[in-house]
N, C-alpha and C. Protein backbone atom coordinates (compact mmCIF):
# COMPACT_ATOMS: atom_id res chain seq x y z
N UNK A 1 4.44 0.10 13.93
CA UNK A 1 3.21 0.75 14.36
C UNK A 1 2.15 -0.32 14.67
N UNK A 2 1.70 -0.15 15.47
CA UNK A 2 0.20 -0.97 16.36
C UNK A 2 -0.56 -0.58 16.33
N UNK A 3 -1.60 -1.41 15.58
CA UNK A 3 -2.72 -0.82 14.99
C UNK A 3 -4.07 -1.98 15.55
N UNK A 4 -4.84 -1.48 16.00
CA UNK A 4 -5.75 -2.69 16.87
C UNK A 4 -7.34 -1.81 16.15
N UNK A 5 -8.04 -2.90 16.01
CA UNK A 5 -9.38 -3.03 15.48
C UNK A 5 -10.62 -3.51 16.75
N UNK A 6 -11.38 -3.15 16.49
CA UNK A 6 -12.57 -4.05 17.81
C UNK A 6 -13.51 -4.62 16.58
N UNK A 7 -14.21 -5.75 17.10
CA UNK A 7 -15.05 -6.55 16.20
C UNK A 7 -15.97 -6.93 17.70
N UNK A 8 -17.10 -7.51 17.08
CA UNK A 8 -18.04 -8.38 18.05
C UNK A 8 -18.77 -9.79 17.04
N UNK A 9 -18.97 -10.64 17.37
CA UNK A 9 -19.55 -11.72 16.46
C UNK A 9 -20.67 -11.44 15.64
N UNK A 10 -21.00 -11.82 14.79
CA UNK A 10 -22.01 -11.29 13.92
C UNK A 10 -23.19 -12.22 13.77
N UNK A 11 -24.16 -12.44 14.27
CA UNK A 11 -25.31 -13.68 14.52
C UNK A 11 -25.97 -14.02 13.29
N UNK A 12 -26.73 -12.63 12.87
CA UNK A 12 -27.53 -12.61 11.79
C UNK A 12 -26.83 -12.36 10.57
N UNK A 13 -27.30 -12.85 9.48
CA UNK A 13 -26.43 -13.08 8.48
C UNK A 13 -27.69 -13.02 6.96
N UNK A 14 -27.05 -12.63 5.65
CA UNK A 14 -27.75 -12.63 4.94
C UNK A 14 -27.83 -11.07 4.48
N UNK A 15 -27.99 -10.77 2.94
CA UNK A 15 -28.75 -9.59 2.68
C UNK A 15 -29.28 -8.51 3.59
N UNK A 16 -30.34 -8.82 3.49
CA UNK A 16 -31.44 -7.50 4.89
C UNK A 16 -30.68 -7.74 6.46
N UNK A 17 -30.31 -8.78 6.78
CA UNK A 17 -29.81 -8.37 8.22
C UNK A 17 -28.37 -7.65 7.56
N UNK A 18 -27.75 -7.69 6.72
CA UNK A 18 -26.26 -6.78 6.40
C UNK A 18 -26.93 -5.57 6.31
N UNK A 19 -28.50 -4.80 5.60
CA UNK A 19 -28.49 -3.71 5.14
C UNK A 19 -28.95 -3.27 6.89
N UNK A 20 -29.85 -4.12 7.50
CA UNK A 20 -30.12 -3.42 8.88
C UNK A 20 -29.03 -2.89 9.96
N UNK A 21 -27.87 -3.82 9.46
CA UNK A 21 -26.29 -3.54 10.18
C UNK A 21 -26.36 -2.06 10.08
N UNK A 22 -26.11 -1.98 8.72
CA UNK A 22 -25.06 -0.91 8.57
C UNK A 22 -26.10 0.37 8.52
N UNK A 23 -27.25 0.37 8.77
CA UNK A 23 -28.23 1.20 9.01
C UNK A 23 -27.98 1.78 11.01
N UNK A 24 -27.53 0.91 11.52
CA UNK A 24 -27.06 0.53 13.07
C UNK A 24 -25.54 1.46 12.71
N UNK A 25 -25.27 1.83 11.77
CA UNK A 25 -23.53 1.98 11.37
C UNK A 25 -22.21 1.41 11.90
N UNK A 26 -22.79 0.20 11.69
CA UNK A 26 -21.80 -0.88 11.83
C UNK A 26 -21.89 -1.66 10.49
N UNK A 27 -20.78 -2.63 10.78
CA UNK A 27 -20.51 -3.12 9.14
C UNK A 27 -20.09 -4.77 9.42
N UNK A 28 -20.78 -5.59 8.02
CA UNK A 28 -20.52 -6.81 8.14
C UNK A 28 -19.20 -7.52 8.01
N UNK A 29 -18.51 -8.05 8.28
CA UNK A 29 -17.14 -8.18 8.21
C UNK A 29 -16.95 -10.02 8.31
N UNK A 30 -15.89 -10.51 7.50
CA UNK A 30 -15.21 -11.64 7.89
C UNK A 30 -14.08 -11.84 8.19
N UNK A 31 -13.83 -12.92 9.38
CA UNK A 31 -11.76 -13.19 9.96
C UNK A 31 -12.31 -14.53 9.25
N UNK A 32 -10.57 -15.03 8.31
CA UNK A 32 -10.62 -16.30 8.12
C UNK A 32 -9.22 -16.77 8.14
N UNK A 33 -8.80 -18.00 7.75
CA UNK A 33 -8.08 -18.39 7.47
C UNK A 33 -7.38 -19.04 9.07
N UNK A 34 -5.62 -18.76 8.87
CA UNK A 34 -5.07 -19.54 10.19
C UNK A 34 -5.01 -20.86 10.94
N UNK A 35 -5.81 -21.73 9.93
CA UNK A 35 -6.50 -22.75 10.10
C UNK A 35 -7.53 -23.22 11.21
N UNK A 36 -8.48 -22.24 11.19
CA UNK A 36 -9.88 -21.93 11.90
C UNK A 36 -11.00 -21.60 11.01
N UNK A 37 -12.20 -22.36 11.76
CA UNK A 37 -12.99 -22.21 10.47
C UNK A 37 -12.98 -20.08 10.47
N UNK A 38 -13.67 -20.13 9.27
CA UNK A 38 -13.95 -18.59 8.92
C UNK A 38 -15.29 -18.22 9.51
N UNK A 39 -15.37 -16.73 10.50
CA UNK A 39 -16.33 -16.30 11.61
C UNK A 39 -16.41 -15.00 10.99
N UNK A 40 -17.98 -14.75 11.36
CA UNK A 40 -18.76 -13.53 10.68
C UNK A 40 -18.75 -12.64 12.33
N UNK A 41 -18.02 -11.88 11.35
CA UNK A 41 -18.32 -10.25 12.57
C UNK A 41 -18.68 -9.57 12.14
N UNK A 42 -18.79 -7.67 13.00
CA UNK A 42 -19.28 -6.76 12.10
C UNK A 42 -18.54 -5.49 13.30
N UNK A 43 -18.15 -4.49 12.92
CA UNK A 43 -17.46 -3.64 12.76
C UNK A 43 -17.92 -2.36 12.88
N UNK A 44 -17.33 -0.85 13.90
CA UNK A 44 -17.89 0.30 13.77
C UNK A 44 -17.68 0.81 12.48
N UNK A 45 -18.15 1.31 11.92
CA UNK A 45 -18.39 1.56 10.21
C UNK A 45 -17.43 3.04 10.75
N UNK A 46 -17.29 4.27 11.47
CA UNK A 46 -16.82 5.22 11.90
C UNK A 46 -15.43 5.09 12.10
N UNK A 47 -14.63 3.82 13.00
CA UNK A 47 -13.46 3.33 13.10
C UNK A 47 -12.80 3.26 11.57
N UNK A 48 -13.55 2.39 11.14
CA UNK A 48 -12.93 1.57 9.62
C UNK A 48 -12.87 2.88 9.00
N UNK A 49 -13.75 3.31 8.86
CA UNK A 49 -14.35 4.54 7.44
C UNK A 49 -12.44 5.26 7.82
N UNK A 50 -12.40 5.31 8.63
CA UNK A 50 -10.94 6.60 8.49
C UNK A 50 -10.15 5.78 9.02
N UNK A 51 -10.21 4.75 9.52
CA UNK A 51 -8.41 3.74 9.65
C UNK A 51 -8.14 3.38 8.14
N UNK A 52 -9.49 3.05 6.90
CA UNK A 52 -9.06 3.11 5.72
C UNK A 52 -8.21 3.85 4.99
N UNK A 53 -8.18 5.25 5.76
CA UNK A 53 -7.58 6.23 5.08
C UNK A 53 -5.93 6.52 5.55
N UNK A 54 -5.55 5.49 6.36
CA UNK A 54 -4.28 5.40 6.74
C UNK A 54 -3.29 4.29 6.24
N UNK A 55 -2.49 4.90 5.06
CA UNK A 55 -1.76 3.79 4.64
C UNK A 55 -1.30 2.42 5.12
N UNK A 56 -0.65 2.84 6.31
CA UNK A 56 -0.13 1.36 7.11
C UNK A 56 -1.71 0.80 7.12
N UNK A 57 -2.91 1.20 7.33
CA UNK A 57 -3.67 0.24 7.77
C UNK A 57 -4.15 -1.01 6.65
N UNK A 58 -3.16 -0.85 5.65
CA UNK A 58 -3.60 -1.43 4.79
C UNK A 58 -2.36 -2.72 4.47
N UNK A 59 -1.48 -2.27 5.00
CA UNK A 59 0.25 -3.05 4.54
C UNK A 59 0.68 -3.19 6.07
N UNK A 60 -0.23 -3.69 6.92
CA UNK A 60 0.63 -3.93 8.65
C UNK A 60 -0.01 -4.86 9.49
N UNK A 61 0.43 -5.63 9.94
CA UNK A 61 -0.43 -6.86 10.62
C UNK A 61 -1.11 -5.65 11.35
N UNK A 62 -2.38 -6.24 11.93
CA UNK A 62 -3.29 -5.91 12.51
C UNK A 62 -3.72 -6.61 13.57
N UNK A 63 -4.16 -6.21 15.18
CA UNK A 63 -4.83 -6.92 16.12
C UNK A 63 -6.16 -6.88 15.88
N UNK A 64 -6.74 -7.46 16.26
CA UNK A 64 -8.29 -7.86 15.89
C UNK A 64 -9.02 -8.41 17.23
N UNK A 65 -9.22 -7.26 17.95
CA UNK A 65 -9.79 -7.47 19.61
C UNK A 65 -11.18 -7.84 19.32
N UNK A 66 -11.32 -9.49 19.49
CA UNK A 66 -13.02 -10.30 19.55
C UNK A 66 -12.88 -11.08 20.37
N UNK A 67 -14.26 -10.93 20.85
CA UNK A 67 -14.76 -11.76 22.46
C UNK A 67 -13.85 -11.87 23.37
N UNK A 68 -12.89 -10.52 23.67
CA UNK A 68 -11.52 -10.35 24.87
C UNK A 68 -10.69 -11.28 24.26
N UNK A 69 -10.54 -11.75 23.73
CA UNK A 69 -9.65 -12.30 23.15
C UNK A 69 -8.70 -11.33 21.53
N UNK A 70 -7.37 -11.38 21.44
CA UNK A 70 -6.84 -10.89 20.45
C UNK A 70 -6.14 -11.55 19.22
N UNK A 71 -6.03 -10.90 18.38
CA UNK A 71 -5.34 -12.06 17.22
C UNK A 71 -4.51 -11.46 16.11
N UNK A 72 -3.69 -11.72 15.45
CA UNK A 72 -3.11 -11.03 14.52
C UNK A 72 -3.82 -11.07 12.69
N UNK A 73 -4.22 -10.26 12.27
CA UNK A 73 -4.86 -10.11 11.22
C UNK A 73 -4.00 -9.56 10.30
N UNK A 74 -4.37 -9.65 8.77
CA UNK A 74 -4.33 -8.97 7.77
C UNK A 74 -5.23 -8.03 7.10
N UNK A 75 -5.48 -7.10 6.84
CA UNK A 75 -6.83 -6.50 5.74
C UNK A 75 -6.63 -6.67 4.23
N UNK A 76 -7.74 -8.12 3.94
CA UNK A 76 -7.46 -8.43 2.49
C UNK A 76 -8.02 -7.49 1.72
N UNK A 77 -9.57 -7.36 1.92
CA UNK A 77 -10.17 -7.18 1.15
C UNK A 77 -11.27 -6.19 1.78
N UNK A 78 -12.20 -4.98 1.11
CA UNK A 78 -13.02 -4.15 1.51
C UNK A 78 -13.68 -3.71 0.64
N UNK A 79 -15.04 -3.62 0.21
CA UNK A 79 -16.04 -2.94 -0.43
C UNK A 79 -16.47 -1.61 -0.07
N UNK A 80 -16.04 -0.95 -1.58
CA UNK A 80 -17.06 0.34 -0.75
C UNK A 80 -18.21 0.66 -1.94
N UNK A 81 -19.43 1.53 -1.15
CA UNK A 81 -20.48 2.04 -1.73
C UNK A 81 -20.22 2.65 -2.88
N UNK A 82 -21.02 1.95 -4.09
CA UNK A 82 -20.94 2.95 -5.73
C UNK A 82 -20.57 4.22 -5.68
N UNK A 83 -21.24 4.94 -5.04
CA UNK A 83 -21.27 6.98 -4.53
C UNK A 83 -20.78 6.93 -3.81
N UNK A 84 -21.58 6.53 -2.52
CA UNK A 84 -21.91 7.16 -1.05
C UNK A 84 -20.10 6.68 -0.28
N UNK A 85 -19.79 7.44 0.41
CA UNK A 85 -18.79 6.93 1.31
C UNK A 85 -19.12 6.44 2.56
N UNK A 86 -19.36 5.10 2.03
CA UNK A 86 -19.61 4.25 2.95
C UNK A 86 -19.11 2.70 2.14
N UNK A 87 -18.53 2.15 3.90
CA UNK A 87 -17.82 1.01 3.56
C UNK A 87 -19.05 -0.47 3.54
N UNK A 88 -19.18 -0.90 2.79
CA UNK A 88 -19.74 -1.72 2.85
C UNK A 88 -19.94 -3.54 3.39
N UNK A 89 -18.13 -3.81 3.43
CA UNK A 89 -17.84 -5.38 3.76
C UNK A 89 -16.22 -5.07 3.97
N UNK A 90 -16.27 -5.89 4.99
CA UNK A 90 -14.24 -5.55 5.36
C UNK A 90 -14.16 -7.36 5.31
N UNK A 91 -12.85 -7.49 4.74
CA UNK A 91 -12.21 -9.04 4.59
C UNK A 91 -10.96 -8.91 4.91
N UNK A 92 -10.74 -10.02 6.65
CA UNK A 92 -9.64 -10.10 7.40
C UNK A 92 -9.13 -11.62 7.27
N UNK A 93 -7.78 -11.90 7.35
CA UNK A 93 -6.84 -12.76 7.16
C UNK A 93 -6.55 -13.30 8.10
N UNK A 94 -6.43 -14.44 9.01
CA UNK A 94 -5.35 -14.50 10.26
C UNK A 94 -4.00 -14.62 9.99
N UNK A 95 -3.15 -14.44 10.60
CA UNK A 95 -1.94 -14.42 10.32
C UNK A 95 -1.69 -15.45 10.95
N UNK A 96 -0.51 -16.46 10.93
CA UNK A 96 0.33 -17.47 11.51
C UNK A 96 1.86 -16.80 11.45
N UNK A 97 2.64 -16.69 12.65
CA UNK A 97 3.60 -16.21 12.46
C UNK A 97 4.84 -16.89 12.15
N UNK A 98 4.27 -18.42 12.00
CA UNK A 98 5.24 -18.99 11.06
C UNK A 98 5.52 -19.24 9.88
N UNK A 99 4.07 -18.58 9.13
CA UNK A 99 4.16 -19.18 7.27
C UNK A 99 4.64 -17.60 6.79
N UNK A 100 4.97 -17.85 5.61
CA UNK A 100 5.53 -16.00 4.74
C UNK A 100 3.70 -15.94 4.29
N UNK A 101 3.62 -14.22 4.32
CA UNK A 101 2.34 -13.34 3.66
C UNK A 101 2.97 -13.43 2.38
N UNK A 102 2.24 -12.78 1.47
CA UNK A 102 2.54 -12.40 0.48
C UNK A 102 1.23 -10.70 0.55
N UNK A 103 1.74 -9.38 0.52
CA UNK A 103 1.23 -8.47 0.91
C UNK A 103 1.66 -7.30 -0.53
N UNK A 104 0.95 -6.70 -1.27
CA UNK A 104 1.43 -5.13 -1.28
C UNK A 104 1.87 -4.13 -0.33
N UNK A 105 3.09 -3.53 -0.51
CA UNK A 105 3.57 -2.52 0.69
C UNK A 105 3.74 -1.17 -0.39
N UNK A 106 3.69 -0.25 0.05
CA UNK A 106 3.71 1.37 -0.83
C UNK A 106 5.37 1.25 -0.71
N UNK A 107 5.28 2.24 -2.01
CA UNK A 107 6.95 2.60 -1.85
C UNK A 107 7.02 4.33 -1.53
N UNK A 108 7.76 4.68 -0.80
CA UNK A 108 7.83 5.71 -0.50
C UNK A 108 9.28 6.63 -1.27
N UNK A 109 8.96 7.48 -1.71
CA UNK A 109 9.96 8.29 -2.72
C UNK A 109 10.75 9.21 -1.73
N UNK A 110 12.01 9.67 -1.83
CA UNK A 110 12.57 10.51 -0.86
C UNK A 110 13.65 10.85 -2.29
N UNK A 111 14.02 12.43 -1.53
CA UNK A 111 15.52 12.90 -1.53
C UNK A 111 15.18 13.71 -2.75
N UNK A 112 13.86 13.63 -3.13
CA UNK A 112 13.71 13.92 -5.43
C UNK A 112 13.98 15.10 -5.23
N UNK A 113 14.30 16.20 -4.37
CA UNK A 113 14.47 17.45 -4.39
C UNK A 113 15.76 17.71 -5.22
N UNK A 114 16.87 16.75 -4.02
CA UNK A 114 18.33 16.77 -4.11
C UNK A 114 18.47 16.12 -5.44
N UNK A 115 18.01 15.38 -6.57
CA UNK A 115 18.31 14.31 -7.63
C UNK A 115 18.96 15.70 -8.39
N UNK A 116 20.07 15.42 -9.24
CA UNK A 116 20.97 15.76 -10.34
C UNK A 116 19.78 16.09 -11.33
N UNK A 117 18.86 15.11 -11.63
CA UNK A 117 17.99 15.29 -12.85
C UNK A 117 16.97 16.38 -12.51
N UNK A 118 16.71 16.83 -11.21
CA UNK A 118 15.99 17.61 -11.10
C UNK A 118 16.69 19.22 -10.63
N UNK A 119 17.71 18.94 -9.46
CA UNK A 119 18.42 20.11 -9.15
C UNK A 119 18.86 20.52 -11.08
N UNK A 120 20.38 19.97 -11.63
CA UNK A 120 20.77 20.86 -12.68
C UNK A 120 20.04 20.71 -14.01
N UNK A 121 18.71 19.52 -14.19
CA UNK A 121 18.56 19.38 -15.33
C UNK A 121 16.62 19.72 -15.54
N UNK A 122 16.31 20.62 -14.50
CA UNK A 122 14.77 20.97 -14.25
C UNK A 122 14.17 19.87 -14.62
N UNK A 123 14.46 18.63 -14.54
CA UNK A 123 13.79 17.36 -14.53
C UNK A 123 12.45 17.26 -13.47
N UNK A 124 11.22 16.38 -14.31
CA UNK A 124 10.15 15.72 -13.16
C UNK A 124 10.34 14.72 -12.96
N UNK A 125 10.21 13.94 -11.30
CA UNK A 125 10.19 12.66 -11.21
C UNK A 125 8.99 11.95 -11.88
N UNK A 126 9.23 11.26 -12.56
CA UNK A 126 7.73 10.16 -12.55
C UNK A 126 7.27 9.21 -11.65
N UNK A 127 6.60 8.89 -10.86
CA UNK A 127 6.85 7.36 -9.93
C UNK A 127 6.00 6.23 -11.22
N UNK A 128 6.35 5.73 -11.77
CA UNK A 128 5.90 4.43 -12.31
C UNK A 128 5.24 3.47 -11.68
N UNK A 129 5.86 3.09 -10.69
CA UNK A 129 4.68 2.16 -9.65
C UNK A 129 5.27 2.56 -8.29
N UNK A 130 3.80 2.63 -7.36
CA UNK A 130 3.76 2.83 -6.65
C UNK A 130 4.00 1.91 -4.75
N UNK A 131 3.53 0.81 -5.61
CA UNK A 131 3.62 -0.41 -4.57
C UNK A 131 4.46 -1.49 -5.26
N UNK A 132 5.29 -2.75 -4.12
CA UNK A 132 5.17 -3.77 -4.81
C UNK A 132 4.29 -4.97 -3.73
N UNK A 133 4.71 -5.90 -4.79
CA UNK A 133 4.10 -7.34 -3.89
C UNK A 133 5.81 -7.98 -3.14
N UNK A 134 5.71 -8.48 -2.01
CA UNK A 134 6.47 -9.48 -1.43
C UNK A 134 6.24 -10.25 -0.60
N UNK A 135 6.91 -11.01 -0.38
CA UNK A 135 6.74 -11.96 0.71
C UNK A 135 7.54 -12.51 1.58
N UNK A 136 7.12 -12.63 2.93
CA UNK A 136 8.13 -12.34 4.03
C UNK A 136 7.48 -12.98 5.02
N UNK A 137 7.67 -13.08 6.29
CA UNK A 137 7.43 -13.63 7.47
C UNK A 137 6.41 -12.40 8.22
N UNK A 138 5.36 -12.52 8.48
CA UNK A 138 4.83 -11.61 9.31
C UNK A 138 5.19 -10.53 10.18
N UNK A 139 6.26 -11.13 10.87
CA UNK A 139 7.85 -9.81 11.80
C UNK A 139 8.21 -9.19 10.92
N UNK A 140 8.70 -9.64 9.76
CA UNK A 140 9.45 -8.99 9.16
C UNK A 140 8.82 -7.81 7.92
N UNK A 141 7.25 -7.75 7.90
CA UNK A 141 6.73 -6.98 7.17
C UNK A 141 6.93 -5.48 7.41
N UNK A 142 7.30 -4.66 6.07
CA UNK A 142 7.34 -3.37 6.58
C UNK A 142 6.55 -3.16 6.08
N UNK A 143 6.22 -1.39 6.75
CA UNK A 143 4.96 -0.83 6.12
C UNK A 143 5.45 0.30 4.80
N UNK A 144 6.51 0.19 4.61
CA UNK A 144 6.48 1.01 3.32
C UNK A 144 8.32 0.30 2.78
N UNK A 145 8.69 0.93 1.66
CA UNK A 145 10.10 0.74 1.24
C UNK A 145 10.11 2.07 0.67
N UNK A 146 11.72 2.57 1.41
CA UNK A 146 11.87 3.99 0.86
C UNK A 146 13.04 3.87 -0.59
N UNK A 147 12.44 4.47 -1.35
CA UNK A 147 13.16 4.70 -2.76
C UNK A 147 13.84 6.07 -2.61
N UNK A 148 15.15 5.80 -2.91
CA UNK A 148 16.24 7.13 -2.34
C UNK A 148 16.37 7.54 -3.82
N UNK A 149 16.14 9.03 -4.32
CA UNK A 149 16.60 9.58 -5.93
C UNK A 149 17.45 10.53 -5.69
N UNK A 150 17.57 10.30 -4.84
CA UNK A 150 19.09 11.56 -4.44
C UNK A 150 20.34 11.60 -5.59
N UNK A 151 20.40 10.35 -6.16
CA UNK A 151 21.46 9.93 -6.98
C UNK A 151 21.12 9.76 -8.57
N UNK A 152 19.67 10.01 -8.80
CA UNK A 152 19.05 10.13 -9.98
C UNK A 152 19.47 11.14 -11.00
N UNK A 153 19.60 10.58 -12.11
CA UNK A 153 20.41 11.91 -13.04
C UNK A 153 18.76 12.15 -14.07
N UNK A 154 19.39 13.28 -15.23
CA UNK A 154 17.83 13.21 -16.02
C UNK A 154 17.58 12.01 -16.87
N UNK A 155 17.13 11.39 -17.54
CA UNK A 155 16.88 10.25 -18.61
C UNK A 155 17.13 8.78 -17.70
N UNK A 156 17.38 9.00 -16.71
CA UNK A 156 17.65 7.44 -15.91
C UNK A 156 16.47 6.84 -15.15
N UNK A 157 16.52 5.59 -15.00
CA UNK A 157 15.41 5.35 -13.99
C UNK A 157 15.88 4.34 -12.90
N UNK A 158 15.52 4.16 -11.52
CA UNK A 158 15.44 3.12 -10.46
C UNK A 158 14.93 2.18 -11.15
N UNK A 159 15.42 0.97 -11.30
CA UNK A 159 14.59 -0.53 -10.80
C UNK A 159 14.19 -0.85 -9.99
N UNK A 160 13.39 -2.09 -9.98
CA UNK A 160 12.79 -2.86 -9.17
C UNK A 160 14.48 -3.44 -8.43
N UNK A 161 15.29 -3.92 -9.47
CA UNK A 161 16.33 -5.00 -8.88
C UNK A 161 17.46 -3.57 -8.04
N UNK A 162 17.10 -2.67 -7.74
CA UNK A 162 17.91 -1.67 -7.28
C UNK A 162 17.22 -1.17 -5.95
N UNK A 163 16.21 -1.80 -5.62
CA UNK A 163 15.68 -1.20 -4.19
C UNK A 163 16.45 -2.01 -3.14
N UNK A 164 16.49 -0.94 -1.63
CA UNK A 164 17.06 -1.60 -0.95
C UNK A 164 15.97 -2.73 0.14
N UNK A 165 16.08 -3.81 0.64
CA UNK A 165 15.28 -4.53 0.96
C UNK A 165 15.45 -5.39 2.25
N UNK A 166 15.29 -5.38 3.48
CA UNK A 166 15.57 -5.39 4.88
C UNK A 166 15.45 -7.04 4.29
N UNK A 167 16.64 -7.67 5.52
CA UNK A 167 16.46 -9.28 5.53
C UNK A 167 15.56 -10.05 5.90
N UNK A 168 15.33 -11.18 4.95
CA UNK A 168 13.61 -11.86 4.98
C UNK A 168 12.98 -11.26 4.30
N UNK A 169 12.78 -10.02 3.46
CA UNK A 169 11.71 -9.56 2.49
C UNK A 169 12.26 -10.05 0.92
N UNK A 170 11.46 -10.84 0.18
CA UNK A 170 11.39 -11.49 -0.78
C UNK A 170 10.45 -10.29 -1.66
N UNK A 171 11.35 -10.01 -3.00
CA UNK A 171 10.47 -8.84 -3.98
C UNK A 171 9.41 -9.90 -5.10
N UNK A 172 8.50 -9.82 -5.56
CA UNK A 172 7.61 -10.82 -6.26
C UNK A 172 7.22 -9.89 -7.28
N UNK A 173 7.99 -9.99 -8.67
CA UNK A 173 7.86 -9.16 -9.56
C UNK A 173 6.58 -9.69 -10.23
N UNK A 174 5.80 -8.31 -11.06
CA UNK A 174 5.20 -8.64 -11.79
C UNK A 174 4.94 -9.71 -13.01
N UNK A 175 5.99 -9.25 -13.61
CA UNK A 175 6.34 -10.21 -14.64
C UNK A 175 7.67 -10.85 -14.43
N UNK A 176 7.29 -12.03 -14.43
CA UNK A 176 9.14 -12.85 -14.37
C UNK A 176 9.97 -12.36 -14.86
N UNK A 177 11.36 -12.12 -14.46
CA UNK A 177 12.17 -12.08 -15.37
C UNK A 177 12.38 -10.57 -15.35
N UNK A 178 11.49 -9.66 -15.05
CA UNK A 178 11.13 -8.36 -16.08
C UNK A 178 11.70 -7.33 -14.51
N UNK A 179 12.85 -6.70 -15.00
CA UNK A 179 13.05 -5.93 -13.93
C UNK A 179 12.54 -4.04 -14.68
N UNK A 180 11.37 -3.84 -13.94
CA UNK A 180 10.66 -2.61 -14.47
C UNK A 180 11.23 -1.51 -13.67
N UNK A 181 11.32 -0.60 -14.20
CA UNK A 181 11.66 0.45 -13.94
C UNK A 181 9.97 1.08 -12.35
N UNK A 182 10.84 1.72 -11.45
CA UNK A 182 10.23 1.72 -10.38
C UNK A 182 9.93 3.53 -10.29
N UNK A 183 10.89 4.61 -10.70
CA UNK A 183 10.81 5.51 -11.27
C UNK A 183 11.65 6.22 -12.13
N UNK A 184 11.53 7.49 -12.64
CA UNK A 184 12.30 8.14 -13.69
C UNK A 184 12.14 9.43 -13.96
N UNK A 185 13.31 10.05 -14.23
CA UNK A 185 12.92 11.98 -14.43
C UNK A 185 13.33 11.92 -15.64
N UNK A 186 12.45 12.63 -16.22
CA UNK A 186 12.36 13.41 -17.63
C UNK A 186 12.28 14.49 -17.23
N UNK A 187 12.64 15.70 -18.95
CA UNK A 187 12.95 16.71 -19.15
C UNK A 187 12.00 17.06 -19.79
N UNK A 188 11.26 18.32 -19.35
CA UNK A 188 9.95 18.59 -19.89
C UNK A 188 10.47 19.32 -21.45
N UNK A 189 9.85 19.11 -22.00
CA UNK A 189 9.82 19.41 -23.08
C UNK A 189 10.21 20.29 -23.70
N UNK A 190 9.43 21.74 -22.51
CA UNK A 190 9.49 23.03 -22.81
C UNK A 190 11.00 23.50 -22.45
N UNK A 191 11.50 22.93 -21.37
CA UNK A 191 12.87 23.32 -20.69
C UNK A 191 13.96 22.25 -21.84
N UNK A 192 13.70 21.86 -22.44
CA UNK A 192 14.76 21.29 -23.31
C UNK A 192 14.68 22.39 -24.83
N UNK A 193 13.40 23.04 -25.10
CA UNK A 193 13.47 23.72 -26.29
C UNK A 193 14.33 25.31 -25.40
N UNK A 194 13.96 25.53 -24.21
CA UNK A 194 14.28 26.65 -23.75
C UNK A 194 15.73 26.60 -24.23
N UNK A 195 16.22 25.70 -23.43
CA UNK A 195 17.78 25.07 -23.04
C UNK A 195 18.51 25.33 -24.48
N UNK A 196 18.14 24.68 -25.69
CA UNK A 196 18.57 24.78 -27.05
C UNK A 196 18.69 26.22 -27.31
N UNK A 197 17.64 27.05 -27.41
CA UNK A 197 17.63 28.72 -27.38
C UNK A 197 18.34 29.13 -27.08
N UNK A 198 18.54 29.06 -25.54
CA UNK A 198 19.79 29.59 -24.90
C UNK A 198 21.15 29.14 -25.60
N UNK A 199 21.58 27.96 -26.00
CA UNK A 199 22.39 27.66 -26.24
C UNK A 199 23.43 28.37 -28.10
N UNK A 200 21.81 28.67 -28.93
CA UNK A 200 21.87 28.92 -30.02
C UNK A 200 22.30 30.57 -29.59
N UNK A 201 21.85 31.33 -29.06
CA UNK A 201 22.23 32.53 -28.63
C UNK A 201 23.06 33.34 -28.27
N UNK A 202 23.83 32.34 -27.44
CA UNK A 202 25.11 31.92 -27.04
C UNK A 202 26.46 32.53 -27.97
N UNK A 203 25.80 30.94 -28.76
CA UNK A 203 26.59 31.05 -30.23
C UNK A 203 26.90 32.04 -31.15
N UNK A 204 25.39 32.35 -31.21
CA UNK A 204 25.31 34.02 -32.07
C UNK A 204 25.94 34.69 -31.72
């Protein structure tokens, strides 16, 4: 997915010219990195406010259309207002498409309908974590990793070391060493005392 941004250079700089920006509803913004110095722009506050609200726009290189010229970006970093929904500061990355990112990507859950733990054992999925960190070559970034539970029984869980992972994506665990559980279905409580009842009844 292609996802393109507009920026314009940002002159004035400082406190009160940021609050007069975004009074204009536009927003102060920085591109850095790539080995170029780092340049102050500023941003339709209307664009951002709801491309924020689109997952990939957060885990997908990005074009970054300034002064007709284009570039490949990252979205590091973004402030928003205490209350108010309003974005306050966006922080962009350049990309080089020869060094590895290191990015959070979402994991996406599938199939939990079909899982064993949930079809015969009225199991809930839990998702435990939701994203991981990796690192990869800019091409090779996806915007999500799908976690298949189709094959999930009740009391079991996915790992981290059990996802499947397209070539060139490097997984960067939390803790060394530590392969965490990614999700897991349990048996609610109530459907395990049910389950016993039935079973004692049976008997009788």
């Amino acid at each position: 997915m292609k996802i393109e941004i507009s920026a314009t250079p940002r002159t004035l700089q400082g406190t009160g010219a940021s609050r007069r920006l975004r009074r204009t509803g536009r927003i102060p913004a920085v591109v850095y990195g790539g080995g170029k110095d780092a340049a102050a722009i500023e941003l339709d506050h209307k664009e951002v406010f709801y491309k924020l609200k689109n997952e990939s726009f957060h885990a997908t290189i990005l074009t970054l259309n300034l002064d007709g010229k284009s570039e490949q970006v990252l979205l590091r970093d973004y402030q928003m207002h205490p209350f108010r929904p309003v974005v306050m500061h966006v922080d962009f990355q350049r990309v080089n498409p020869k060094e590895k990112i290191h990015m959070k990507v979402p994991l996406h859950f599938s199939n939990a309908e079909n899982a064993p733990g949930v079809k015969l054992s009225a199991g809930i999925v839990s998702h435990i974590i939701t994203e991981v960190d990796v690192a990869c070559l800019p091409k090779d970034l996806p915007e999500f990793i799908e976690v298949d539970l189709s094959d999930l029984a009740a009391g079991h869980s996915i790992h981290l070391s059990e996802l499947k992972l397209a070539k060139g994506i490097e997984l960067i665990p939390l803790t060394k060493g530590e392969d965490l559980a990614v999700a897991t279905i349990t048996i609610p409580r109530g459907a395990v005392e049910a389950a016993a009842a039935a079973e004692a009844e049976v008997k009788a």
